[in-house]
Protein backbone atom coordinates (compact mmCIF):
# COMPACT_ATOMS: atom_id res chain seq x y z
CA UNK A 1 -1.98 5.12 21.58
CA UNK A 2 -2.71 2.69 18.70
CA UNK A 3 -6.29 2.53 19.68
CA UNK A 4 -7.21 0.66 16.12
CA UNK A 5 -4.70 -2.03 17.97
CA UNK A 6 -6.54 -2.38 20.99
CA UNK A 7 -9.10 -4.98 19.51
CA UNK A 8 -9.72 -8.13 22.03
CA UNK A 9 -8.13 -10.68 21.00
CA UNK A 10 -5.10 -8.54 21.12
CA UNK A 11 -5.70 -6.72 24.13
CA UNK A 12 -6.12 -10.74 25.59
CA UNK A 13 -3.20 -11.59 23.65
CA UNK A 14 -0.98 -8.55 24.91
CA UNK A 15 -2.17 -8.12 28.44
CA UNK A 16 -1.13 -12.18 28.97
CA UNK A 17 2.46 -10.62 29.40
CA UNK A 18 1.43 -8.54 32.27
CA UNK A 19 1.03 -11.20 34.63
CA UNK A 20 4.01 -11.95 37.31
CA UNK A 21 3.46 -15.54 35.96
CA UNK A 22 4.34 -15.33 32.62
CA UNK A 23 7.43 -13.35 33.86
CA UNK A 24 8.97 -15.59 36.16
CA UNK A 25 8.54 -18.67 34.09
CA UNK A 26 10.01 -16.51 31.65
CA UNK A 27 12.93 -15.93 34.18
CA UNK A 28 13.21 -19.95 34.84
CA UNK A 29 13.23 -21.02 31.89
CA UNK A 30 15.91 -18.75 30.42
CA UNK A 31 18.03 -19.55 33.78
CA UNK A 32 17.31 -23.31 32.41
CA UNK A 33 18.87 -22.38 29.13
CA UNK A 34 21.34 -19.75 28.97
CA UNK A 35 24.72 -20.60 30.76
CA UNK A 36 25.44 -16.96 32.17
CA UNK A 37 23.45 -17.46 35.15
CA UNK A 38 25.33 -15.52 37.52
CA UNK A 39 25.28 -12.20 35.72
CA UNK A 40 21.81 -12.87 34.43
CA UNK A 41 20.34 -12.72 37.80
CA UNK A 42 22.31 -10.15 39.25
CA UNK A 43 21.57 -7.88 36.31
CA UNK A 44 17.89 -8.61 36.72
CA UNK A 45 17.88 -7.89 40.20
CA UNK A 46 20.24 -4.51 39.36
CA UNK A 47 17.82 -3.35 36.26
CA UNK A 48 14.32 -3.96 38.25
CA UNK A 49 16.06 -2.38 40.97
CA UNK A 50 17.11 0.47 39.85
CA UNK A 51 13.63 0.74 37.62
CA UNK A 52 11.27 0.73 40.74
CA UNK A 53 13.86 3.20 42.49
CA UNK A 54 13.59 5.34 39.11
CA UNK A 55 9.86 5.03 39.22
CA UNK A 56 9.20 6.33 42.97
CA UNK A 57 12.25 9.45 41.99
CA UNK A 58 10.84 10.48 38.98
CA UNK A 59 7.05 9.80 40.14
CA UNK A 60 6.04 10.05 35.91
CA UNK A 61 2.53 8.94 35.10
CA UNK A 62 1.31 6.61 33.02
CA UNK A 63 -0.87 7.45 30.03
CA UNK A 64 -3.45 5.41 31.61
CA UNK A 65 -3.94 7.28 34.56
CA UNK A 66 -5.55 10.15 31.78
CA UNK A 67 -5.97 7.86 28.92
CA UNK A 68 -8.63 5.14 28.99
CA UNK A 69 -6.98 1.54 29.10
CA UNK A 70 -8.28 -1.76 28.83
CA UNK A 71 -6.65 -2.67 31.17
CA UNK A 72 -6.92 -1.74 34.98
CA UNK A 73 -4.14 1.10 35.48
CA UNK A 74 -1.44 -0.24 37.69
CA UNK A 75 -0.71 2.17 40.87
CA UNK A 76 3.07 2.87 40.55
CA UNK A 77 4.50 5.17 38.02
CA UNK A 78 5.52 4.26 34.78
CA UNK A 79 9.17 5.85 34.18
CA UNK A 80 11.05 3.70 33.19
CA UNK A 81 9.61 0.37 32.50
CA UNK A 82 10.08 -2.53 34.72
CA UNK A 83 8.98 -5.20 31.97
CA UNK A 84 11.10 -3.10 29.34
CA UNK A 85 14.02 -3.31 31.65
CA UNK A 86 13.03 -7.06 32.22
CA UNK A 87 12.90 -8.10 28.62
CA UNK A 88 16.01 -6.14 27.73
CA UNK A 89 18.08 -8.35 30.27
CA UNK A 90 17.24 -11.31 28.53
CA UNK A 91 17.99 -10.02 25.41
CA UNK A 92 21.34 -8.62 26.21
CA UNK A 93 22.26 -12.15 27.80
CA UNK A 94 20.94 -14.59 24.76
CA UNK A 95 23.26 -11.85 22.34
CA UNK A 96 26.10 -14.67 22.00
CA UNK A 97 23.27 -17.54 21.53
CA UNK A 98 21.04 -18.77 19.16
CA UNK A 99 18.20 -18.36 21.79
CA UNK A 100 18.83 -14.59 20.74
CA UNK A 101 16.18 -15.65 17.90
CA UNK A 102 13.80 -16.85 20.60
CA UNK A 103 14.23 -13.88 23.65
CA UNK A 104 14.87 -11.24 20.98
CA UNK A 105 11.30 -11.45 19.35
CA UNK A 106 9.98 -11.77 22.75
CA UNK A 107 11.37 -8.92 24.48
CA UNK A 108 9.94 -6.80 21.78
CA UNK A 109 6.82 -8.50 22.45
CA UNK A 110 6.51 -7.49 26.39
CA UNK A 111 7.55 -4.28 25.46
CA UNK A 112 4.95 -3.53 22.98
CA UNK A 113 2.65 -5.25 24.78
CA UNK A 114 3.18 -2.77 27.20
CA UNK A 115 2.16 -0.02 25.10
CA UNK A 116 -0.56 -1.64 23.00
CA UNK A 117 -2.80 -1.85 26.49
CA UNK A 118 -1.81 1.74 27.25
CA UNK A 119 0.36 1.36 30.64
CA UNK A 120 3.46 2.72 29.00
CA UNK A 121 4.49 5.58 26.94
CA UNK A 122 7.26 4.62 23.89
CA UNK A 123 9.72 7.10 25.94
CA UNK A 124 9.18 5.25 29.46
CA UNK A 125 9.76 2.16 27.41
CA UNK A 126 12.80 3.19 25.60
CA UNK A 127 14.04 4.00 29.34
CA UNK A 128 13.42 0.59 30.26
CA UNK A 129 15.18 -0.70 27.48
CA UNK A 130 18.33 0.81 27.92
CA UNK A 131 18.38 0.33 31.86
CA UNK A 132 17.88 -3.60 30.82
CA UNK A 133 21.23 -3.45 28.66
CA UNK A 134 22.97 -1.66 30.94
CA UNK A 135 22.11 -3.46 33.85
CA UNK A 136 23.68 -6.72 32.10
CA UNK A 137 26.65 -4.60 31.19
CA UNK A 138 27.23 -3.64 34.64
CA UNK A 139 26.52 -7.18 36.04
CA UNK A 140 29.37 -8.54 33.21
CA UNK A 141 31.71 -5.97 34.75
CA UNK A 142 30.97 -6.58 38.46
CA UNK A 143 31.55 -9.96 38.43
CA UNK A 144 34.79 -9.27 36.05
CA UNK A 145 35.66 -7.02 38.42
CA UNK A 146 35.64 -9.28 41.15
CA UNK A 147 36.68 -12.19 39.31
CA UNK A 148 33.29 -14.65 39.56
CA UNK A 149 33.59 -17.26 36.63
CA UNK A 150 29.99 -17.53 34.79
CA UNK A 151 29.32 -19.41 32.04
């Protein structure tokens, strides 16, 4: 952990991005914006999905369950990371947009976030990083696949 990061105002700052609040009006307002709609939602629902499947198979800790937090420990398991795989969606879907300069920064933010108040570990939230990209990969070539127009 980068304990000498865990001051107050940051642990404030960082744990604001843990609440289910921040993430769906995250989610709106980047359905408001971004004209791949289709594929963004289906590859969020894919890449959550497949990260709280991951999470009950591989039943991995987190380092707070050991590791003093600030932050109350959430109860699930931490491999791979749901908010990793969340922000990494958005990322991979502003790539072709110049709200890439807007979800970009702030993917790296939840992710970090994540870390800096000791729920994930940098590996689980690699994992969620690359589920997120593939997940909107695999969304782009379902609906290819089956010939749905987006954006």
């Amino acid at each position: 952990m980068l304990n000498f990061l865990q001051t107050p105002l940051l642990v404030s700052f960082f744990s604001s991005f843990h609440h289910i609040s921040i993430m769906v009006f995250i989610t709106i307002l980047a359905l408001l914006i971004l004209k791949k709609r289709k594929r963004l939602l289906l590859a969020l629902f894919i890449g959550v999905g497949l990260a709280l499947i991951a999470q009950s198979f591989y039943a991995q800790p987190r380092p707070c369950v050991s590791i003093p937090s600030p932050v109350p420990c959430p109860s699930t398991y931490g491999f791979p990371s749901g908010h990793a795989t969340f922000a990494f969606v958005l990322i991979s879907a502003s790539l072709d947009t110049l709200w890439f300069w807007f979800f970009f920064p702030l993917g790296l933010l939840i992710s970090f976030s994540r870390y800096i108040i000791g729920v994930h570990t940098p590996f689980q939230l690699i994992a969620g990083s690359a589920l997120g990209c593939a997940s909107y990969y695999f969304a782009y070539k379902l609906l290819k696949w089956m010939g749905i127009k987006d954006g």
